[in-house]
C-alpha atoms as a PDB file:
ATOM      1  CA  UNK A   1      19.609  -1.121   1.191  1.00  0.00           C
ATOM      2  CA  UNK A   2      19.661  -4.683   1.622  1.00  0.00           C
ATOM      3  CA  UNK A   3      15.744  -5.114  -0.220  1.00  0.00           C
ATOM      4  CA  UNK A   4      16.795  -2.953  -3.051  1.00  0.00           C
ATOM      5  CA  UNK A   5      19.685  -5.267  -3.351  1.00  0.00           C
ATOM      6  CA  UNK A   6      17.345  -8.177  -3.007  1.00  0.00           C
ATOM      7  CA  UNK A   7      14.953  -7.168  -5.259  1.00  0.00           C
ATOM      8  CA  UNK A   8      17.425  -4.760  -8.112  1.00  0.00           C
ATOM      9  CA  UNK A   9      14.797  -2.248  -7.005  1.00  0.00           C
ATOM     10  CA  UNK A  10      16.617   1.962  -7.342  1.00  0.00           C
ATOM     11  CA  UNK A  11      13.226   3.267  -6.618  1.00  0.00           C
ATOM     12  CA  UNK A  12      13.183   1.490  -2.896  1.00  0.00           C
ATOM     13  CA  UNK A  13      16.646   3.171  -1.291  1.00  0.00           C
ATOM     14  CA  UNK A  14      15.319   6.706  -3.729  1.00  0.00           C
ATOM     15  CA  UNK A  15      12.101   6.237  -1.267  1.00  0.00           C
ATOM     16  CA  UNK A  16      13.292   5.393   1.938  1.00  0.00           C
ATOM     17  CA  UNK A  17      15.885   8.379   1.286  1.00  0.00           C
ATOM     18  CA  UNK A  18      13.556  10.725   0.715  1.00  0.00           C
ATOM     19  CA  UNK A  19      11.391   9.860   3.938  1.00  0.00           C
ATOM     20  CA  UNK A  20      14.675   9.840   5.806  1.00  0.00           C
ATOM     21  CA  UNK A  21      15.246  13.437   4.593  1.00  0.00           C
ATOM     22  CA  UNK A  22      11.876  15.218   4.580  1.00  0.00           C
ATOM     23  CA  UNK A  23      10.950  14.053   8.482  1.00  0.00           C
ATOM     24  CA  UNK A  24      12.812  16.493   9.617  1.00  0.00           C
ATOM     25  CA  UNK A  25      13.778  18.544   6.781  1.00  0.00           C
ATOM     26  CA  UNK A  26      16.182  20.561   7.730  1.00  0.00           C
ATOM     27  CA  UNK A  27      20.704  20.896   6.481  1.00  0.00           C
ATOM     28  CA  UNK A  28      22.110  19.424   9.808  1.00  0.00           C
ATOM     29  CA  UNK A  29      19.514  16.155   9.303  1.00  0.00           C
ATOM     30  CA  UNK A  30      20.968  15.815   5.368  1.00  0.00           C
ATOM     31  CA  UNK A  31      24.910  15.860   7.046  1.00  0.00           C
ATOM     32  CA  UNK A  32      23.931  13.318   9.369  1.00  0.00           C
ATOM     33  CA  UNK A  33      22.683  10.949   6.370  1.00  0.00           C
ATOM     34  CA  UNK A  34      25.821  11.658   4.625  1.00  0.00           C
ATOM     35  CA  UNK A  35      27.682  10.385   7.562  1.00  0.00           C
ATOM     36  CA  UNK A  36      25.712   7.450   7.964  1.00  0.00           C
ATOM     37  CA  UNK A  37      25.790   6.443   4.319  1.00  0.00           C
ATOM     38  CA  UNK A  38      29.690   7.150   4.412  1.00  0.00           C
ATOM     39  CA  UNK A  39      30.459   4.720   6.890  1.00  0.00           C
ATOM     40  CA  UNK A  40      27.454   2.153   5.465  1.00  0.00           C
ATOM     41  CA  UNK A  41      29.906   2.060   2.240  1.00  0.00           C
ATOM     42  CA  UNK A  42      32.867   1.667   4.238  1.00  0.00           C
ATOM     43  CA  UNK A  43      31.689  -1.237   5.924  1.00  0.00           C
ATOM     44  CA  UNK A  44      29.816  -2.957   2.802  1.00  0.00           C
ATOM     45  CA  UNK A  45      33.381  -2.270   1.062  1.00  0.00           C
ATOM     46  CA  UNK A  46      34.942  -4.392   3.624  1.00  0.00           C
ATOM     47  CA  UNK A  47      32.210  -7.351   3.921  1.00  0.00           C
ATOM     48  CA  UNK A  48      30.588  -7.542   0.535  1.00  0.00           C
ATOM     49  CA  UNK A  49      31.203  -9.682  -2.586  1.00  0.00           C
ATOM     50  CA  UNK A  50      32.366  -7.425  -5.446  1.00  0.00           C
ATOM     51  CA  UNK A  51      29.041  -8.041  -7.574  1.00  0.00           C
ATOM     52  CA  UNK A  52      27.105  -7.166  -4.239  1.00  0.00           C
ATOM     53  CA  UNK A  53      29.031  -3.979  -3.343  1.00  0.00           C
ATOM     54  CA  UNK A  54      29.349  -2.650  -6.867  1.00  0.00           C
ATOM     55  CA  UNK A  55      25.033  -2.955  -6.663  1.00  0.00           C
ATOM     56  CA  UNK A  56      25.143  -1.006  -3.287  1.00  0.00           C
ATOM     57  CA  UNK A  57      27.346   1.792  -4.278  1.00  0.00           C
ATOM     58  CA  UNK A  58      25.445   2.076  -7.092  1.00  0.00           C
ATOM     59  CA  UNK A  59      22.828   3.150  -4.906  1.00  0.00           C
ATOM     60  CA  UNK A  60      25.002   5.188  -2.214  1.00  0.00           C
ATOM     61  CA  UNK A  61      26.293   7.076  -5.041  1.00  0.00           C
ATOM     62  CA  UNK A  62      23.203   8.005  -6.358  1.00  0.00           C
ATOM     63  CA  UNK A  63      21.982   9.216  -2.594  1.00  0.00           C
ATOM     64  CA  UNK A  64      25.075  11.577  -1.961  1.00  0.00           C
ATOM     65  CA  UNK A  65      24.332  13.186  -5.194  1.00  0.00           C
ATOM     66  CA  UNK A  66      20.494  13.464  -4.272  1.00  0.00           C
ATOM     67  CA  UNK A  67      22.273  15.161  -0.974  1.00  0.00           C
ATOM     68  CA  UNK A  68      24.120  18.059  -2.599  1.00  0.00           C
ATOM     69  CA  UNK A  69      20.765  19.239  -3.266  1.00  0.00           C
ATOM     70  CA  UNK A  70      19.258  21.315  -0.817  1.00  0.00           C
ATOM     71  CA  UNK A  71      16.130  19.741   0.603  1.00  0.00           C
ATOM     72  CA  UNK A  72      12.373  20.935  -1.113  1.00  0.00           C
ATOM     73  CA  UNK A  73       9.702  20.596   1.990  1.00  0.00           C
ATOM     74  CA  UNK A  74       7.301  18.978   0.035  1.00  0.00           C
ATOM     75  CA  UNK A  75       5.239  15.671   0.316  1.00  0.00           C
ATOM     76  CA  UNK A  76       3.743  13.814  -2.671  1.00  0.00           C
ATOM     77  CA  UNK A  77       0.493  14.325  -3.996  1.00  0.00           C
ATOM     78  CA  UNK A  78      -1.968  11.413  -2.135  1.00  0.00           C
ATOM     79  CA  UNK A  79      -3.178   9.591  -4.382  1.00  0.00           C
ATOM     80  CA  UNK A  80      -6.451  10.480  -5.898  1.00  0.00           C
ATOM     81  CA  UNK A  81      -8.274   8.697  -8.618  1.00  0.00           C
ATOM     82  CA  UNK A  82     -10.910  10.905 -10.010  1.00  0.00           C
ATOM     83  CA  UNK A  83     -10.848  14.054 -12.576  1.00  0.00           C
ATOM     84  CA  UNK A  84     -12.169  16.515 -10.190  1.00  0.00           C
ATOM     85  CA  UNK A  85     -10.053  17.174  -8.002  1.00  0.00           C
ATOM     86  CA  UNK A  86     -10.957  16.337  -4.382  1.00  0.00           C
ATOM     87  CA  UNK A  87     -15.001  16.753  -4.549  1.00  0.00           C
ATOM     88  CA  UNK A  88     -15.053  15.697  -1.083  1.00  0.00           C
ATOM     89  CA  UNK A  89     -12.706  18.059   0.498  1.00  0.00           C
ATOM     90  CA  UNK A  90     -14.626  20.041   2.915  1.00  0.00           C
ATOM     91  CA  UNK A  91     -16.188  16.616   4.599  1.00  0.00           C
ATOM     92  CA  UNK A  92     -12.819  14.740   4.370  1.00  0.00           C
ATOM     93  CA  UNK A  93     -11.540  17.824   6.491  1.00  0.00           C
ATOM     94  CA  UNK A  94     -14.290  17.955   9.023  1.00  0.00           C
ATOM     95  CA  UNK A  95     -13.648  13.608   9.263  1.00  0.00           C
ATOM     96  CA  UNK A  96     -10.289  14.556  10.218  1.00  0.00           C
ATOM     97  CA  UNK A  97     -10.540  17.345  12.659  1.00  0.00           C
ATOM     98  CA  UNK A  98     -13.220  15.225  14.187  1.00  0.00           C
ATOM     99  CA  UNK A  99     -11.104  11.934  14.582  1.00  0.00           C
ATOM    100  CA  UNK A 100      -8.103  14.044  15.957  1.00  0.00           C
ATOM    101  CA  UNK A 101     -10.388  15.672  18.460  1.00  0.00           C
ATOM    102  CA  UNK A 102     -11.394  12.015  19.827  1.00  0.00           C
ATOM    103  CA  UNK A 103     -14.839  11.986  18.349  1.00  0.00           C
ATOM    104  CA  UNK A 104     -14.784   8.898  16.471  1.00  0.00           C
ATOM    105  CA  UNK A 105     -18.530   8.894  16.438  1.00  0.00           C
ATOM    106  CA  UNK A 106     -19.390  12.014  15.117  1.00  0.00           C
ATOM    107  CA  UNK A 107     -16.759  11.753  12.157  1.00  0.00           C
ATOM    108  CA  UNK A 108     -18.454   8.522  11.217  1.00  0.00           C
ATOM    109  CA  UNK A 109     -22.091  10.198  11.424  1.00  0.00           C
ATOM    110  CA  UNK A 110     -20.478  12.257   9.191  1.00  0.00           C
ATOM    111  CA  UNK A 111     -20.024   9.621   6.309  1.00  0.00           C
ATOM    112  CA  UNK A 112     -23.501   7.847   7.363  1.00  0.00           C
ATOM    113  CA  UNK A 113     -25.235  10.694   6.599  1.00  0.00           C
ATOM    114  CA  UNK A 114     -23.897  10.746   3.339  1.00  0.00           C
ATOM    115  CA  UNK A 115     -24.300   7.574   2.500  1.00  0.00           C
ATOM    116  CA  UNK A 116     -28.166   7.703   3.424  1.00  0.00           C
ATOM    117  CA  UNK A 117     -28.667  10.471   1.128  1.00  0.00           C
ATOM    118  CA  UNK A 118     -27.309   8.245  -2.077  1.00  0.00           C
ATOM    119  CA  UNK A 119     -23.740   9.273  -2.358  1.00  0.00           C
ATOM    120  CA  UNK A 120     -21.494   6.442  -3.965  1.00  0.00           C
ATOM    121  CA  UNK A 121     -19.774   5.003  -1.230  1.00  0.00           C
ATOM    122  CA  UNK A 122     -16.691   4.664  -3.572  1.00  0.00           C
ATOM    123  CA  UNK A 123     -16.394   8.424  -3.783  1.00  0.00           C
ATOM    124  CA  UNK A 124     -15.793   8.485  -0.062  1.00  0.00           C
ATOM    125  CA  UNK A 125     -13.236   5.704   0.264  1.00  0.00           C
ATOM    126  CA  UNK A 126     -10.972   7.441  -2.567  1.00  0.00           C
ATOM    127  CA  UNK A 127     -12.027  11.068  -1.630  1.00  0.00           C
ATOM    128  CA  UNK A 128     -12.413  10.540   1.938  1.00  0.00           C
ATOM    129  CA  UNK A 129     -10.579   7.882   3.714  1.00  0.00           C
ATOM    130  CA  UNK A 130      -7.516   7.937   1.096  1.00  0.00           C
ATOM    131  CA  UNK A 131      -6.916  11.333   1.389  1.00  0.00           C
ATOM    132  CA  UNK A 132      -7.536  11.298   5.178  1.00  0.00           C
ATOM    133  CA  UNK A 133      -5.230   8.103   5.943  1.00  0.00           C
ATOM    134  CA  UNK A 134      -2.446   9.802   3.988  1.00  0.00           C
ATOM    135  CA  UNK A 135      -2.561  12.835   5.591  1.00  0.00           C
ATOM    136  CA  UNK A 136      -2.170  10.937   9.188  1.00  0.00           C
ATOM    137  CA  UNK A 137       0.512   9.152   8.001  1.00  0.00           C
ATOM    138  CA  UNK A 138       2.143  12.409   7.075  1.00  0.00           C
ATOM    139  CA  UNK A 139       1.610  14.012  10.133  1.00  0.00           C
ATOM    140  CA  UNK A 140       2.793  11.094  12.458  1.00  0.00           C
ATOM    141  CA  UNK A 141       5.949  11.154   9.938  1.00  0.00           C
ATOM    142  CA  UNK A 142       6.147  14.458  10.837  1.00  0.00           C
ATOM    143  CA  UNK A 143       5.825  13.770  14.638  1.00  0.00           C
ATOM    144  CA  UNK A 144       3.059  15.933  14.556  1.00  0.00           C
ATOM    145  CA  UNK A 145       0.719  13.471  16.549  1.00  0.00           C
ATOM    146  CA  UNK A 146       1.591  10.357  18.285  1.00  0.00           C
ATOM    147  CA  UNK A 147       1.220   6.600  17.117  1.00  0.00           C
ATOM    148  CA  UNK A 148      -1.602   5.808  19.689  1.00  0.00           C
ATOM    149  CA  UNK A 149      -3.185   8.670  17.487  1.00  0.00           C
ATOM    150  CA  UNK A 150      -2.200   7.836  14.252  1.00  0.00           C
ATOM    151  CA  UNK A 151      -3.878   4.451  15.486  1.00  0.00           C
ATOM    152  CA  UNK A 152      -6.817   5.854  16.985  1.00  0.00           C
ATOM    153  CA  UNK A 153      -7.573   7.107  13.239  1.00  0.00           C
ATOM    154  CA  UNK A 154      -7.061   4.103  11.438  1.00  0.00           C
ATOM    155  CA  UNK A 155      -8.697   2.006  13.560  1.00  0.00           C
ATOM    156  CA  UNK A 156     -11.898   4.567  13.264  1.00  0.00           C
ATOM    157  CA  UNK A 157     -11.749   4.337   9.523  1.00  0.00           C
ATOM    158  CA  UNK A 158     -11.856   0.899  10.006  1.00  0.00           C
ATOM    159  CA  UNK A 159     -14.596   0.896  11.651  1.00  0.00           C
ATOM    160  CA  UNK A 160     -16.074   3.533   8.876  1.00  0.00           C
ATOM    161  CA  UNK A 161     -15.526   1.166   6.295  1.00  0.00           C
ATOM    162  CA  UNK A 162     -17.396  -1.724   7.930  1.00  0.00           C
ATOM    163  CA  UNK A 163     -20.364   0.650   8.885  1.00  0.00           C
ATOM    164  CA  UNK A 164     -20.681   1.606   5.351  1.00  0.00           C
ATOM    165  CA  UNK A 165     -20.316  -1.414   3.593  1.00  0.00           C
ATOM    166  CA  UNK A 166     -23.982  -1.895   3.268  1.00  0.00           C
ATOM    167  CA  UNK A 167     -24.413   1.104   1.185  1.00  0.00           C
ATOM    168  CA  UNK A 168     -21.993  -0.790  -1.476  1.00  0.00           C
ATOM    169  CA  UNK A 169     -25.081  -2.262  -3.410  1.00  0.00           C
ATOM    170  CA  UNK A 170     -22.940  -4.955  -5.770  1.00  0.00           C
ATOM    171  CA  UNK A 171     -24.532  -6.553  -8.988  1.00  0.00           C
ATOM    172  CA  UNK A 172     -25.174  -9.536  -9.730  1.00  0.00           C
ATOM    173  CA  UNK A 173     -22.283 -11.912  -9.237  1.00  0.00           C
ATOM    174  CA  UNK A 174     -19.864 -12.636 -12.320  1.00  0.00           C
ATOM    175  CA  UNK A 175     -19.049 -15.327 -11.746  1.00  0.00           C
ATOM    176  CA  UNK A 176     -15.328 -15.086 -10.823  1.00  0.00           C
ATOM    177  CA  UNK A 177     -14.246 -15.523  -6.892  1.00  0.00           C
ATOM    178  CA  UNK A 178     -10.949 -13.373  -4.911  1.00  0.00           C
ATOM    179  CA  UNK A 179      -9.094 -13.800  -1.683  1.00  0.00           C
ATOM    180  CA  UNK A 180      -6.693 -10.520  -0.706  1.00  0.00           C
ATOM    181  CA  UNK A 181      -4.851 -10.286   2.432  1.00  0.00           C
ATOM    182  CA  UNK A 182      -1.459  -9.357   3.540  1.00  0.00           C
ATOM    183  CA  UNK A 183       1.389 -11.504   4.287  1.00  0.00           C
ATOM    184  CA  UNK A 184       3.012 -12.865   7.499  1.00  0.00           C
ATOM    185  CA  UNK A 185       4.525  -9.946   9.777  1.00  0.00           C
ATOM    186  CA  UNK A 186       2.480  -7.409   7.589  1.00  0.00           C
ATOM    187  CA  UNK A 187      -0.263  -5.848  10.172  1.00  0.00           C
ATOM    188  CA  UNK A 188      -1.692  -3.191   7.344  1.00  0.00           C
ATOM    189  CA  UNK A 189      -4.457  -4.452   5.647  1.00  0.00           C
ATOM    190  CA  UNK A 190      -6.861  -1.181   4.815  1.00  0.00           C
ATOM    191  CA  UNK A 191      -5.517  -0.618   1.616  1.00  0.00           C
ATOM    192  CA  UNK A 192      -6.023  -4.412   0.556  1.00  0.00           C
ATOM    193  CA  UNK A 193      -9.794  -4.584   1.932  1.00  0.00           C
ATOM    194  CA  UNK A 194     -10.683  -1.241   0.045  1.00  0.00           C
ATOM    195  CA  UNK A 195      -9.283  -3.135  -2.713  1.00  0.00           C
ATOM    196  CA  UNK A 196     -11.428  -6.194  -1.645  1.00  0.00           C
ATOM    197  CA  UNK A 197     -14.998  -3.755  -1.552  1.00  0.00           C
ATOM    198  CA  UNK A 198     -14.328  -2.361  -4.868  1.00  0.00           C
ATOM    199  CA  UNK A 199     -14.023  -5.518  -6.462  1.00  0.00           C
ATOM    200  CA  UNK A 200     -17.224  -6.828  -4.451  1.00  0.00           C
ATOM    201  CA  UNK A 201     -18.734  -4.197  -5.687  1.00  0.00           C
ATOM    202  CA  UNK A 202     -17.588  -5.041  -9.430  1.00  0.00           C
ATOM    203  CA  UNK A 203     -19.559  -8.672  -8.841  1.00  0.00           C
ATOM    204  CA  UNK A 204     -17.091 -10.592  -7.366  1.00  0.00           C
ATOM    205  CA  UNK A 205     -16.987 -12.595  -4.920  1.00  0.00           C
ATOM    206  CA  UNK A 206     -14.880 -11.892  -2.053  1.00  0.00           C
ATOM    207  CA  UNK A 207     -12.727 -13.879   0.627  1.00  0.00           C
ATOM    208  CA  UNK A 208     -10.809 -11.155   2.245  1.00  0.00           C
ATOM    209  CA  UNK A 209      -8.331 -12.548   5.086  1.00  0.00           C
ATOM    210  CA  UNK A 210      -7.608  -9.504   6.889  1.00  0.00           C
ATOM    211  CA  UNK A 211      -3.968  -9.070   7.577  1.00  0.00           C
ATOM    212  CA  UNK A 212      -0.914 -11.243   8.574  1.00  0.00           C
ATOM    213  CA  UNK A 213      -2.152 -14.048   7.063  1.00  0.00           C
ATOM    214  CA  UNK A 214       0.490 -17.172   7.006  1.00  0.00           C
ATOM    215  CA  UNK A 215       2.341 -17.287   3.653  1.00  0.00           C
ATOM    216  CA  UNK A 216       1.559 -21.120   3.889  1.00  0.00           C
ATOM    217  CA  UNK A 217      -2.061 -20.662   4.400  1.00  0.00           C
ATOM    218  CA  UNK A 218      -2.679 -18.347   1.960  1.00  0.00           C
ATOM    219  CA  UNK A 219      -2.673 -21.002  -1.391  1.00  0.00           C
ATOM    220  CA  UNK A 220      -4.541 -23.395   0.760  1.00  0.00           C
ATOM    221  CA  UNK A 221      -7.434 -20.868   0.921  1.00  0.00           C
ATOM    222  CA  UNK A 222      -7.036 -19.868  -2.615  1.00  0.00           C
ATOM    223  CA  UNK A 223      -7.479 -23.493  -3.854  1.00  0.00           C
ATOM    224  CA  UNK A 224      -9.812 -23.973  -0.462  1.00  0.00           C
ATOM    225  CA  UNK A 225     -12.813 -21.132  -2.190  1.00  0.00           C
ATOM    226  CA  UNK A 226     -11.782 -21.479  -5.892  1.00  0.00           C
ATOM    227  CA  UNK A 227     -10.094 -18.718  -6.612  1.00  0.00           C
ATOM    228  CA  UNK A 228      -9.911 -17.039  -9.999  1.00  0.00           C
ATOM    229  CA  UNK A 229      -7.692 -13.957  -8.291  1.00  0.00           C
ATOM    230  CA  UNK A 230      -5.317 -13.405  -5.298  1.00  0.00           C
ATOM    231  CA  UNK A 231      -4.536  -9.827  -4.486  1.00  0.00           C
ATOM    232  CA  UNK A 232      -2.048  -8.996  -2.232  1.00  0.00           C
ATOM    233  CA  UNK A 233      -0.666  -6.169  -0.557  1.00  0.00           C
ATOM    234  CA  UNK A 234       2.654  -4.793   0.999  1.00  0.00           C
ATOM    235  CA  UNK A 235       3.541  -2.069   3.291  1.00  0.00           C
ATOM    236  CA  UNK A 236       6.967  -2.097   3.698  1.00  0.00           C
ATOM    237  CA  UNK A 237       9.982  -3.202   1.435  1.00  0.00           C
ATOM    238  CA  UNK A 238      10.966  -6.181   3.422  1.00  0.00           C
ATOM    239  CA  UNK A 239       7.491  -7.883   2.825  1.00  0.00           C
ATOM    240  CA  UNK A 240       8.399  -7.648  -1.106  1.00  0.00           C
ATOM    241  CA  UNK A 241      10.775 -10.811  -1.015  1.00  0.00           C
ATOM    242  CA  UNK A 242       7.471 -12.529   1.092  1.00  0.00           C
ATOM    243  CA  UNK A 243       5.217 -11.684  -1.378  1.00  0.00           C
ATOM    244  CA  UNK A 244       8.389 -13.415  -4.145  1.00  0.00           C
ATOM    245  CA  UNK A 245       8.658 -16.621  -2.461  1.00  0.00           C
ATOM    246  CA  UNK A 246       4.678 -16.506  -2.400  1.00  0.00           C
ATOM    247  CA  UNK A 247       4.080 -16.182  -5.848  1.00  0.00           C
ATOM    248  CA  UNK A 248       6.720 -18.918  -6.312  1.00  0.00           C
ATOM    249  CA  UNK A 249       5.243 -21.272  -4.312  1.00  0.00           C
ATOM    250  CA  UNK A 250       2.046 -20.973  -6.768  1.00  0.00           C
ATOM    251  CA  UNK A 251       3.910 -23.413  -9.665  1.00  0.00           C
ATOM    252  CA  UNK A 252       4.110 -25.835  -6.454  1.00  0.00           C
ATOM    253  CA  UNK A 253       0.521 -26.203  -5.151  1.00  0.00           C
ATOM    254  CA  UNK A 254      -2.095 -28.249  -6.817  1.00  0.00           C
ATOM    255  CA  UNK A 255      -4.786 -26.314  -8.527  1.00  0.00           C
ATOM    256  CA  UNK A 256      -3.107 -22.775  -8.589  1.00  0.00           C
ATOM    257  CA  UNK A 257      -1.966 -22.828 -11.905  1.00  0.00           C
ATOM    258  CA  UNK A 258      -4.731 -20.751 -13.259  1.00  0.00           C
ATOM    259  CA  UNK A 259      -4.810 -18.248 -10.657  1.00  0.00           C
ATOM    260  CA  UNK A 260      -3.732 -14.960 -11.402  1.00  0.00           C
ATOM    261  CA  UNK A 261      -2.029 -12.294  -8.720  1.00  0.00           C
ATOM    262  CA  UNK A 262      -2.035  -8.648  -8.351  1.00  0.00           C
ATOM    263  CA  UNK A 263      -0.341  -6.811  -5.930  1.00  0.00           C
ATOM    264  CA  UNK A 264       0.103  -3.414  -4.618  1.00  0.00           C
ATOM    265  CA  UNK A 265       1.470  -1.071  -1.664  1.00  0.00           C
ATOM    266  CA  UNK A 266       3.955   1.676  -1.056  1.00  0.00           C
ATOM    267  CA  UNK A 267       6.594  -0.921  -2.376  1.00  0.00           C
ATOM    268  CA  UNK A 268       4.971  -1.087  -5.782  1.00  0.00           C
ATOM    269  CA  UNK A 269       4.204   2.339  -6.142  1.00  0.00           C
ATOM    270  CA  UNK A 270       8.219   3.662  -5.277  1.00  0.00           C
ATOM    271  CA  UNK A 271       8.985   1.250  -8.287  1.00  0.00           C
ATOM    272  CA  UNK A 272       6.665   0.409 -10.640  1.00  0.00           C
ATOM    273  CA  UNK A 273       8.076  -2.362 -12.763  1.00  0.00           C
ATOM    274  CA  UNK A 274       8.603  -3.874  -9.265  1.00  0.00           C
ATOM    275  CA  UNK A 275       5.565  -6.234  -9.682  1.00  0.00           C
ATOM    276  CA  UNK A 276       7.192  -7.634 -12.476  1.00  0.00           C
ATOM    277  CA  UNK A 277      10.415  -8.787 -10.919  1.00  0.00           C
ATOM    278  CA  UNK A 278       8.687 -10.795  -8.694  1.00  0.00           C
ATOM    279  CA  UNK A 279       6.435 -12.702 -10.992  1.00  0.00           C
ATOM    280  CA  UNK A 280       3.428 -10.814 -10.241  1.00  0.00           C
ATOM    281  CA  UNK A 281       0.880 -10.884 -13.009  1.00  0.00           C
ATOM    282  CA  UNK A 282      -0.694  -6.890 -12.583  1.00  0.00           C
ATOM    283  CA  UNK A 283      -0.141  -4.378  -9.951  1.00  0.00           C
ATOM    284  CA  UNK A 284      -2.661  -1.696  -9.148  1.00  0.00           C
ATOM    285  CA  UNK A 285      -1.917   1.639  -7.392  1.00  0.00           C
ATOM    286  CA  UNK A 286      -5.417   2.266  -6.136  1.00  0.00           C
ATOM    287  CA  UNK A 287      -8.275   0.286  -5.709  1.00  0.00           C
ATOM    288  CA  UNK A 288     -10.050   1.497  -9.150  1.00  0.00           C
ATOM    289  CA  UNK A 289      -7.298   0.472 -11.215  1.00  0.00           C
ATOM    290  CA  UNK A 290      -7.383  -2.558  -9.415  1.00  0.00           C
ATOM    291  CA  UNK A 291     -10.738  -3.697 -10.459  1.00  0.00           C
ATOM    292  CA  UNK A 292     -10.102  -2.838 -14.226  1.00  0.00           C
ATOM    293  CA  UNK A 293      -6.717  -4.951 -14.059  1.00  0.00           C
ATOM    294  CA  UNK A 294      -8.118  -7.713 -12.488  1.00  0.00           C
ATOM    295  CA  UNK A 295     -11.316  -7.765 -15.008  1.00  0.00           C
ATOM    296  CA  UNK A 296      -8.333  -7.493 -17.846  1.00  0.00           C
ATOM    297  CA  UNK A 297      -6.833 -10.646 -15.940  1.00  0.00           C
ATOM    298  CA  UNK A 298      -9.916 -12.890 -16.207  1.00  0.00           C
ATOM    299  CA  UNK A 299     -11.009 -11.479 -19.982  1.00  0.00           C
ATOM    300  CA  UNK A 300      -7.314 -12.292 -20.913  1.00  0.00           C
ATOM    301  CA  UNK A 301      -7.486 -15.885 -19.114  1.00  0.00           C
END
C-alpha cells in the first residue's frame, strides 16, 4: 500500500492482491483479506492526511470489490517472447524435473548438448530458463517446494547461464558501452544479466555489476567505463522509489547527462507506465525488447 501510494502506482496493490489471493486460493483465505484490509482502512482513517487516505481508499475500495468475486485458480501466462509457442518445451521440462531431483549436472548437460549442436543460445534463455524460473517461483508461491529449493534452482541456472555464455558468439562491437545491475537491498539479478547477454550479444559492450550494487556506486561506474546505457532492474515494489532517487541523482553527477536508463522487473510489468513516473527513459519486459529499446535509445540520441 504504502509504494503504490509512493509511486500513484493501482497496478502495484492490484498485484500484490492477487498474489495474496491465489497462494492459497481458497473462500476462507479471501475473508481473511477482507478483514485485514478492513481494519488497514480503519487505521489509515485515523493516522493519514486527507489527500493520503483519500489515495489509499482509493485502492482498498477497489480490492473489496475485486473480493466479491469468487477467486479463478489461475496464474499468468510466463512470459514468452517468440511466435511459436514454447519450441523448447519438452527440454525445458526434463531441465526442471532434473534440477528438482538434485541433479544439477545432468540438467545442465542437458543445455550443453544443445548448445554444441548450434542451437541459439537465446532460444534457451527465453524458452528454457524463463519459462523454468517462473514456474519455480510459482511453485514455491504455492508452497509446493521449499526456498532452499527454489534456491537450489536458481542458483543452477546461474550456473547454466555462465556455462553457456561462450556459445553467445557477439559481432563486432558497435561501438556503444552498458552497465546493468540491481540496486542496494535487491539480491535478484538473473533477469538483469540475461538482459546484459542479449545486449552483448547485440555488440555491446557490457559491465554487468551483479546484484545489490550501492545506489552511490552505481553513477560512479557509469561515468567510471563510459557508459552510453544503464539498465536496471527491480524485484520488488519497494526497490521502485531506489531506482527514483537513482535516476534523480543522474542530473547531479558529472558526465551522466547523456546517459540513457531502462529499467525493468515485476514492478514494471504490474504497471506499465510505471517507468515513466520515475523518470526512466524505456522499460523492457523481456530481454529482447530490451535490446531493440535500447538500440532505439542510442539511434534517437
Amino acid at each position: 500500500m504504502a509504494n503504490a501510494i509512493l509511486m500513484n502506482s493501482a497496478g502495484l496493490f492490484e498485484a500484490h492482491l492477487f498474489h495474496s489471493r491465489h497462494h492459497p486460493a481458497d473462500e476462507a483465505h479471501d475473508q481473511m483479506l477482507t478483514q485485514q484490509l478492513t481494519a488497514l482502512k480503519q487505521v489509515l482513517a485515523q493516522r493519514l492526511p486527507i489527500a493520503e487516505y483519500i489515495a489509499a481508499a482509493g485502492y482498498l475500495s477497489a480490492a473489496f470489490k475485486e473480493l466479491e468475486h469468487p477467486v479463478i485458480v489461475a496464474e499468468p501466462s510466463p512470459p514468452v517472447d517468440s511466435s511459436q509457442e514454447a519450441p523448447l518445451k519438452a527440454l525445458a521440462d526434463a531441465y526442471l524435473s532434473n534440477l528438482l531431483a538434485g541433479q544439477r549436472a545432468e540438467a545442465i548437460s542437458l543445455l550443453r548438448k544443445e548448445a554444441k549442436e548450434g542451437i541459439d543460445v537465446r532460444l534457451i534463455y527465453e524458452h528454457v530458463f524463463m519459462p523454468v524460473q517462473w514456474e519455480v517461483g510459482s511453485r514455491w508461491h504455492r508452497g509446493e517446494i521449499t526456498v532452499a529449493q527454489e534456491h537450489y534452482c536458481t542458483a543452477a541456472t546461474e550456473l547454466a547461464m555462465a556455462m553457456l555464455h561462450p556459445y553467445l558468439q557477439a559481432p563486432a562491437p558497435n561501438g556503444f558501452r552498458f552497465v546493468a545491475t540491481t540496486v542496494s537491498s535487491d539480491l535478484h539479478s538473473m533477469p538483469v544479466r540475461m538482459v546484459s547477454d542479449f545486449l552483448e550479444f547485440d555488440g555491446w559492450t557490457p559491465y554487468f555489476l551483479g546484484a545489490n550494487t550501492p545506489t552511490d556506486d552505481i553513477w560512479k561506474a557509469v561515468v567510471g567505463f563510459k557508459a552510453n546505457l544503464l539498465v536496471l532492474g527491480a524485484s520488488m515494489p519497494h526497490h521502485v522509489n531506489i531506482l527514483r532517487q537513482l535516476i534523480n541523482a543522474k542530473q547531479y553527477t558529472i558526465g551522466a547527462s547523456q546517459v540513457s536508463v531502462m529499467v525493468g522487473g515485476a514492478p514494471f510489468n504490474a504497471d506499465p507506465t510505471l517507468w515513466r513516473t520515475i523518470g526512466a527513459d524505456a522499460y523492457a519486459p523481456n530481454a529482447r525488447v530490451a535490446v531493440e529499446a535500447a538500440r532505439a535509445l542510442v539511434q534517437n540520441k
